[in-house]
C-alpha atoms as a PDB file:
ATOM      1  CA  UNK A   1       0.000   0.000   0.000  1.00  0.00           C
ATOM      2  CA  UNK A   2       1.627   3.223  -0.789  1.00  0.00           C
ATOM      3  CA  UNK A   3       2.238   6.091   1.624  1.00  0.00           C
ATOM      4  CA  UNK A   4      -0.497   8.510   0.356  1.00  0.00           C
ATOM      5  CA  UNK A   5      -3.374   5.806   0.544  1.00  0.00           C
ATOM      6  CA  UNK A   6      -2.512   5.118   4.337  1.00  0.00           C
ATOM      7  CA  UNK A   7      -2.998   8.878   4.954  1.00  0.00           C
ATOM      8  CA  UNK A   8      -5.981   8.940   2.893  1.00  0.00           C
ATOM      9  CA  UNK A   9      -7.219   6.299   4.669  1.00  0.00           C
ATOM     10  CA  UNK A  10      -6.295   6.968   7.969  1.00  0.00           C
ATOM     11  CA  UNK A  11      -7.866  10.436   7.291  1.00  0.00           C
ATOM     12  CA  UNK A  12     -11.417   8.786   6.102  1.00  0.00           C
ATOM     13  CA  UNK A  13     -11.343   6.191   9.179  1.00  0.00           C
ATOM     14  CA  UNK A  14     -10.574   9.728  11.520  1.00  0.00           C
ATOM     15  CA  UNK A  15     -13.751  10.743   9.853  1.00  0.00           C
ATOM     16  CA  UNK A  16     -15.659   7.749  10.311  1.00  0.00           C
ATOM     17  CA  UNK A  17     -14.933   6.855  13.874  1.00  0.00           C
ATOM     18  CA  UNK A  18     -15.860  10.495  14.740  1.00  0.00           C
ATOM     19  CA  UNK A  19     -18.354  12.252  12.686  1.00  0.00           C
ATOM     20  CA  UNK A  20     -18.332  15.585  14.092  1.00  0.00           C
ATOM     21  CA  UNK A  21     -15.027  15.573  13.017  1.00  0.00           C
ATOM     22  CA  UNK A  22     -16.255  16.541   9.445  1.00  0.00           C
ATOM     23  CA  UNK A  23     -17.275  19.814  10.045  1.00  0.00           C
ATOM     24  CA  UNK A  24     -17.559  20.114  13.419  1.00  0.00           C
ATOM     25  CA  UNK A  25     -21.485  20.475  13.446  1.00  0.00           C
ATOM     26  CA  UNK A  26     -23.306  18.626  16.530  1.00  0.00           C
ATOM     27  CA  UNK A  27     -25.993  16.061  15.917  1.00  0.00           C
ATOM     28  CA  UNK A  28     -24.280  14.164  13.738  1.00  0.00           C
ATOM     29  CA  UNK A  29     -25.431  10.877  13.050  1.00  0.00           C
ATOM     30  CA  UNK A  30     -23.282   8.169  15.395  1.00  0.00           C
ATOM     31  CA  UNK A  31     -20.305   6.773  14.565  1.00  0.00           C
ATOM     32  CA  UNK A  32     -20.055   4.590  11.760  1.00  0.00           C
ATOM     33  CA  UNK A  33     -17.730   1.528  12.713  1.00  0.00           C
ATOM     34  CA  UNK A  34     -18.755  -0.642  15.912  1.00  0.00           C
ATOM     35  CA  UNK A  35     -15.646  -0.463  17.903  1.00  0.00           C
ATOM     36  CA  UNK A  36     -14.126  -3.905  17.431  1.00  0.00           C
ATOM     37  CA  UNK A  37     -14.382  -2.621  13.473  1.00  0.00           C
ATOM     38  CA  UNK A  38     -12.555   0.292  14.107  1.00  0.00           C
ATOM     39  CA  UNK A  39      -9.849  -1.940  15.579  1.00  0.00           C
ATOM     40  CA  UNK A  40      -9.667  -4.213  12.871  1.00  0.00           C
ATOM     41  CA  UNK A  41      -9.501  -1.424  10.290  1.00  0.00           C
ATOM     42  CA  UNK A  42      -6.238  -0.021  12.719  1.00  0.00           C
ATOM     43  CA  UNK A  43      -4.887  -3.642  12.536  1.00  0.00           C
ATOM     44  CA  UNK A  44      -5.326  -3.601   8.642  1.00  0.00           C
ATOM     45  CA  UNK A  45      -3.120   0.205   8.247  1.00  0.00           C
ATOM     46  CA  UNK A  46      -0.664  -0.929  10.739  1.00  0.00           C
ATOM     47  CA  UNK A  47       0.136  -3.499   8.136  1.00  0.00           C
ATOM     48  CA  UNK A  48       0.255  -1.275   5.254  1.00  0.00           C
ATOM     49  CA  UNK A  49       2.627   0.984   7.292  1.00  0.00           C
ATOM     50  CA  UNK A  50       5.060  -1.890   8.683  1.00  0.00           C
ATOM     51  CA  UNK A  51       5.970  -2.563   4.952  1.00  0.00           C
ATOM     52  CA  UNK A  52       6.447   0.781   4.012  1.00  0.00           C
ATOM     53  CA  UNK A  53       8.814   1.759   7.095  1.00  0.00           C
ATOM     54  CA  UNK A  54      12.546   2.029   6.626  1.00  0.00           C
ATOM     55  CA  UNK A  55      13.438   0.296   9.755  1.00  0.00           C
ATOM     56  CA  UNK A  56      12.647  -3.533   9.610  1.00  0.00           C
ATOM     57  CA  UNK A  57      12.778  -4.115  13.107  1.00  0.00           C
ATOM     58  CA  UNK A  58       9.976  -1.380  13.958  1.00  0.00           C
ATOM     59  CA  UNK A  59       8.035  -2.848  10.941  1.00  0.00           C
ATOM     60  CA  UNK A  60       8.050  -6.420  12.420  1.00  0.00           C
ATOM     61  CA  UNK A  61       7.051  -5.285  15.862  1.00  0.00           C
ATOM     62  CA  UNK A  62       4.136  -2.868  13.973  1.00  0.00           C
ATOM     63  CA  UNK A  63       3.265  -6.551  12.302  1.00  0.00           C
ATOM     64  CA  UNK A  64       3.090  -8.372  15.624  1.00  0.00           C
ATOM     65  CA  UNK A  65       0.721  -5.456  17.046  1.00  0.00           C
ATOM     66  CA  UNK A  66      -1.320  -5.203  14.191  1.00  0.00           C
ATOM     67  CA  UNK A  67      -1.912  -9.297  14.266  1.00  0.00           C
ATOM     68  CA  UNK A  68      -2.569  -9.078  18.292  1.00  0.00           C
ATOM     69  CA  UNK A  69      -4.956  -6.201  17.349  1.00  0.00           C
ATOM     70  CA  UNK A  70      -7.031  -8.084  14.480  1.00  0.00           C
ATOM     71  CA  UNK A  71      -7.102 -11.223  16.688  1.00  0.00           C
ATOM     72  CA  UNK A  72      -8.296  -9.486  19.035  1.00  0.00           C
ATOM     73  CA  UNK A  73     -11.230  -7.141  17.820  1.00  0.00           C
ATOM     74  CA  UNK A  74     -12.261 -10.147  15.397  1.00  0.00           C
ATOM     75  CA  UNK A  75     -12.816 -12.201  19.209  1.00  0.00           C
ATOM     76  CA  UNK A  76     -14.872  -9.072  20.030  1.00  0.00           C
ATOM     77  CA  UNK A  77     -17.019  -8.815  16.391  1.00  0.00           C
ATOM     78  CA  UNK A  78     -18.030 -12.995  16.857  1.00  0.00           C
ATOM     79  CA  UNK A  79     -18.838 -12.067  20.128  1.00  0.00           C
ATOM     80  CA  UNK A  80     -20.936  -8.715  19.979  1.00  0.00           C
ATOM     81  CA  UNK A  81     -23.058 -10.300  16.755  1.00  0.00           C
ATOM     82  CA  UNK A  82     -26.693 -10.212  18.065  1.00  0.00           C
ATOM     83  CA  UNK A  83     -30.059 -11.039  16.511  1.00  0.00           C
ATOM     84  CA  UNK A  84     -30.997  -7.373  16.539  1.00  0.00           C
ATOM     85  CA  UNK A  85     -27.546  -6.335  15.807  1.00  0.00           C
ATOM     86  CA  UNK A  86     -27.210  -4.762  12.191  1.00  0.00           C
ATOM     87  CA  UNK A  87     -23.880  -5.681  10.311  1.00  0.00           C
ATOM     88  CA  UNK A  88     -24.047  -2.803   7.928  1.00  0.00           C
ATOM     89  CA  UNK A  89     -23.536   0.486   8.908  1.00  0.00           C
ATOM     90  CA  UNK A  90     -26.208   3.401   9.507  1.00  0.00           C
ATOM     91  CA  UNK A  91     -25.869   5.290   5.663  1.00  0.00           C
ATOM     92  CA  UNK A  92     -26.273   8.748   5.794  1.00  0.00           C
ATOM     93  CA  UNK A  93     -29.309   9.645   3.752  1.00  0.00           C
ATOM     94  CA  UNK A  94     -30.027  13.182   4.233  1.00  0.00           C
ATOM     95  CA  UNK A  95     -26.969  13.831   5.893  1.00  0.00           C
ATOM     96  CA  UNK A  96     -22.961  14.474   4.697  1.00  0.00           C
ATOM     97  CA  UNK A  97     -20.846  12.227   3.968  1.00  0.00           C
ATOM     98  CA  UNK A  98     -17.456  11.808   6.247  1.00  0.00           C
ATOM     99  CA  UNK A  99     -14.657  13.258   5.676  1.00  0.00           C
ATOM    100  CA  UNK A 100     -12.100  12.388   2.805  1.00  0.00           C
ATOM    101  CA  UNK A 101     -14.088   9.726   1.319  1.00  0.00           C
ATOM    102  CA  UNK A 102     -12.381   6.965  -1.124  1.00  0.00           C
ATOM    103  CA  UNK A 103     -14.145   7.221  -5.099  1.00  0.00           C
ATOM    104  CA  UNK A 104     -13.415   5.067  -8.041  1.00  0.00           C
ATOM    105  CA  UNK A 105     -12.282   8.104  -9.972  1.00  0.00           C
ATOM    106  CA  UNK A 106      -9.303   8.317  -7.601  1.00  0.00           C
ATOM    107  CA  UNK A 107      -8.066   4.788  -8.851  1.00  0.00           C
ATOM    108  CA  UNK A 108      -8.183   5.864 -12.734  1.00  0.00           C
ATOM    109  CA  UNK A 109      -6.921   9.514 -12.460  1.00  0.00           C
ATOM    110  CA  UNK A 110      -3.479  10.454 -11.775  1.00  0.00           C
ATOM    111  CA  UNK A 111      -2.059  10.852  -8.332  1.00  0.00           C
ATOM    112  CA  UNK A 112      -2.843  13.748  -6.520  1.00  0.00           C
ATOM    113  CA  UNK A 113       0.268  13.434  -4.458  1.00  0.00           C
ATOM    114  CA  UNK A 114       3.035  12.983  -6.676  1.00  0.00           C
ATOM    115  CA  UNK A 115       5.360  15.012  -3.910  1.00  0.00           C
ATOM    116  CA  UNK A 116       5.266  12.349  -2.158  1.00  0.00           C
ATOM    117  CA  UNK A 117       7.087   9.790  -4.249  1.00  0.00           C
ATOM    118  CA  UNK A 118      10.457  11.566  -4.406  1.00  0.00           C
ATOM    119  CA  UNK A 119      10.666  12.003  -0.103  1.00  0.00           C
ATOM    120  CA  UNK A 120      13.826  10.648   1.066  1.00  0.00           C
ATOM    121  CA  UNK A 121      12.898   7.630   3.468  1.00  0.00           C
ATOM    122  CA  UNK A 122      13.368   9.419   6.310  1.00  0.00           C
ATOM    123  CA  UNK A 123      11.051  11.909   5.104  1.00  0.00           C
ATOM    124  CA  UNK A 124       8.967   8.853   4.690  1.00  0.00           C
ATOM    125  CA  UNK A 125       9.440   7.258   8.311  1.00  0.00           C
ATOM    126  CA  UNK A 126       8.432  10.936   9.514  1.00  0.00           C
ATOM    127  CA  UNK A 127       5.091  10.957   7.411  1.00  0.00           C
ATOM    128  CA  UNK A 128       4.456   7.320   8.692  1.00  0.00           C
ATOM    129  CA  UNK A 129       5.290   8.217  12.403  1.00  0.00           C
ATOM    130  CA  UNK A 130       2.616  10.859  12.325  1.00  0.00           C
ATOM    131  CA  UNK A 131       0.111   8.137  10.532  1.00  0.00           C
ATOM    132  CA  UNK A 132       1.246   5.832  13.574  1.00  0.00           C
ATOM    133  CA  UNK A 133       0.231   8.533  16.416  1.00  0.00           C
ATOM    134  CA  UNK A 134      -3.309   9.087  14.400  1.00  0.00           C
ATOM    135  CA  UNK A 135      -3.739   5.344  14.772  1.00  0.00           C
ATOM    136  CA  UNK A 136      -3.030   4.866  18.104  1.00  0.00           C
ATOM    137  CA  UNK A 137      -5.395   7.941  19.229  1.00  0.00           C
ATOM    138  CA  UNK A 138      -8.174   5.968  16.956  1.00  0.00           C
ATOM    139  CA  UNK A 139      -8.124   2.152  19.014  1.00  0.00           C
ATOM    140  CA  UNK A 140      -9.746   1.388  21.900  1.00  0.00           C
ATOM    141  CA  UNK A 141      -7.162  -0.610  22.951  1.00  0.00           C
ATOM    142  CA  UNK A 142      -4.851   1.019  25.517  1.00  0.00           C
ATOM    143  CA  UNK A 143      -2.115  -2.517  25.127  1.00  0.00           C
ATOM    144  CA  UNK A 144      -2.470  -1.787  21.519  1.00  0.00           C
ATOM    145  CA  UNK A 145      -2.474   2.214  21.637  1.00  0.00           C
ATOM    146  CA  UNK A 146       0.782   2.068  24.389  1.00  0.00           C
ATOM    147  CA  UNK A 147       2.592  -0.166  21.904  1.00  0.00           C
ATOM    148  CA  UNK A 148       1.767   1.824  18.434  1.00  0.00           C
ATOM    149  CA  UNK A 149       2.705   5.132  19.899  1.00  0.00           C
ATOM    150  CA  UNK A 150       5.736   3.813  21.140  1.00  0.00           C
ATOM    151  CA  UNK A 151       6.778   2.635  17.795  1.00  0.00           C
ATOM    152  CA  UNK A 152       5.478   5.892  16.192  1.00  0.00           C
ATOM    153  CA  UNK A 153       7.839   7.615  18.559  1.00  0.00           C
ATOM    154  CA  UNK A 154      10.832   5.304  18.091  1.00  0.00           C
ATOM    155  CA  UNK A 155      10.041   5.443  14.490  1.00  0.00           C
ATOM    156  CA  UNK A 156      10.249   9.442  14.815  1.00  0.00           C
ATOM    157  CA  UNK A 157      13.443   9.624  16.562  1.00  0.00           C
ATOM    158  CA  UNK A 158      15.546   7.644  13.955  1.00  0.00           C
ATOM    159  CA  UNK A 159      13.868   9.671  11.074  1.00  0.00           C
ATOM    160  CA  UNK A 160      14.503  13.018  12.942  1.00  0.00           C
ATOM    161  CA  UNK A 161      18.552  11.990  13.538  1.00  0.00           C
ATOM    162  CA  UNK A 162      18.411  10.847   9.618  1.00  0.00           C
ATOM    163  CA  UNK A 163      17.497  14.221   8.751  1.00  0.00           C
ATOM    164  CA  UNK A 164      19.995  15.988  10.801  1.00  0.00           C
ATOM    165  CA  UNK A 165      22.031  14.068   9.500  1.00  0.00           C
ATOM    166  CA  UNK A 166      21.101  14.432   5.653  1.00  0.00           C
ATOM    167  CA  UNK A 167      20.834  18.021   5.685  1.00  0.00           C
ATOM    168  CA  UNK A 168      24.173  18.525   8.316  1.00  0.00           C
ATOM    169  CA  UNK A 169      26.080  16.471   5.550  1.00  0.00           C
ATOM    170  CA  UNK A 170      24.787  18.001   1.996  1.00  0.00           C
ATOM    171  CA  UNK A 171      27.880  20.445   1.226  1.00  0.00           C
ATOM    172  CA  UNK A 172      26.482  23.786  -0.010  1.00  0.00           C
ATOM    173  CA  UNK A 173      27.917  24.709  -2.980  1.00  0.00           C
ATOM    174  CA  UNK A 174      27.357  28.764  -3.870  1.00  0.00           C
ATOM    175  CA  UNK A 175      25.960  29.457  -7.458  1.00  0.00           C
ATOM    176  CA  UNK A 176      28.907  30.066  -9.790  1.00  0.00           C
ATOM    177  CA  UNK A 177      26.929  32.673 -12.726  1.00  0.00           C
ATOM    178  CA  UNK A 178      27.338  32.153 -15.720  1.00  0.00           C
ATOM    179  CA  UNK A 179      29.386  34.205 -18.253  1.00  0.00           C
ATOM    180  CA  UNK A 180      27.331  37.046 -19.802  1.00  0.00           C
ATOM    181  CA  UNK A 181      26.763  36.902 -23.319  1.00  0.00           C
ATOM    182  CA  UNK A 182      28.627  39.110 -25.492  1.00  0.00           C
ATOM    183  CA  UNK A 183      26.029  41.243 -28.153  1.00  0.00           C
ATOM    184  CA  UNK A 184      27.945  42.673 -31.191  1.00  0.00           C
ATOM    185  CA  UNK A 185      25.554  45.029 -33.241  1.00  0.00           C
ATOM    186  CA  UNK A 186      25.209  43.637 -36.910  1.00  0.00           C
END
């Protein structure tokens, strides 16, 4: 999953989980996503960011949250399914729709982000760290949350001492000008 698609989507589920969120109106309708949902969604991004992090080691931990996470919200969704329970969520028919929002036009048209594919990776691990913090403010896990803002934050501190780094060590070079053409009259 590419870096701009996690933000998108972390983004839509901010919007979901919270629906004054949108625009900030009260009376929305309720949230969306049941709550052992919502943590299976967060299980689902923290996959899509452990492959896209620089640092292997913070991906594989990211992986072994994410699976504890999904194991356990799935548990909680065979275990909160009631006869009167719908499965679907409440649609919004008079009402607007959340935040961000993921169309079909998106897949066919060029990328709106095309910034983002020339980041350095630390540049990455930063945009991923602050995905990571979003996520771990959206579970309602506090095991899980603990564990993904730790990483976010570990993830963060490399990144930051990359930078440093990067931009410390790129010699600046001043601008030689160029020679000035020479006009002769005809």
């Amino acid at each position: 999953m590419k870096i701009p698609l996690i933000l998108e989507k972390v983004s839509f589920l901010k919007g979901l989980i919270d629906p004054n969120w949108v625009d900030g109106g009260p009376g929305q309708p309720g949230p969306i996503f049941r709550v052992a949902m919502a943590d299976y969604v967060v299980a689902e991004l923290l996959r899509g960011v452990s492959q896209n992090v620089s640092n292997q080691e913070i991906g594989a931990r990211l992986l072994a949250v994410g699976k504890d996470l999904a194991a356990q919200s799935s548990a909680s969704m065979a275990a909160s399914f009631d006869d009167d329970d719908d499965i679907c969520p409440p649609w919004y028919w008079n009402g607007p729709v959340p935040h961000g929002g993921l169309n079909f036009q998106s897949l066919v048209e060029p990328d709106p982000h095309p910034w983002l594919q020339h980041l350095t990776p630390a540049m990455n691990d930063v945009l991923l760290a602050n995905a990571l913090r979003q996520l771990a403010s959206l579970t309602t896990s506090a095991k899980a949350s603990g564990a993904i803002k730790e990483l976010g934050e570990s993830l963060m501190k490399g990144a930051s001492s990359r930078l440093y780094d990067e931009y410390c060590g790129t010699p600046v070079k001043p601008r030689i000008p160029s020679p000035r053409p020479t006009t002769r009259a005809a």
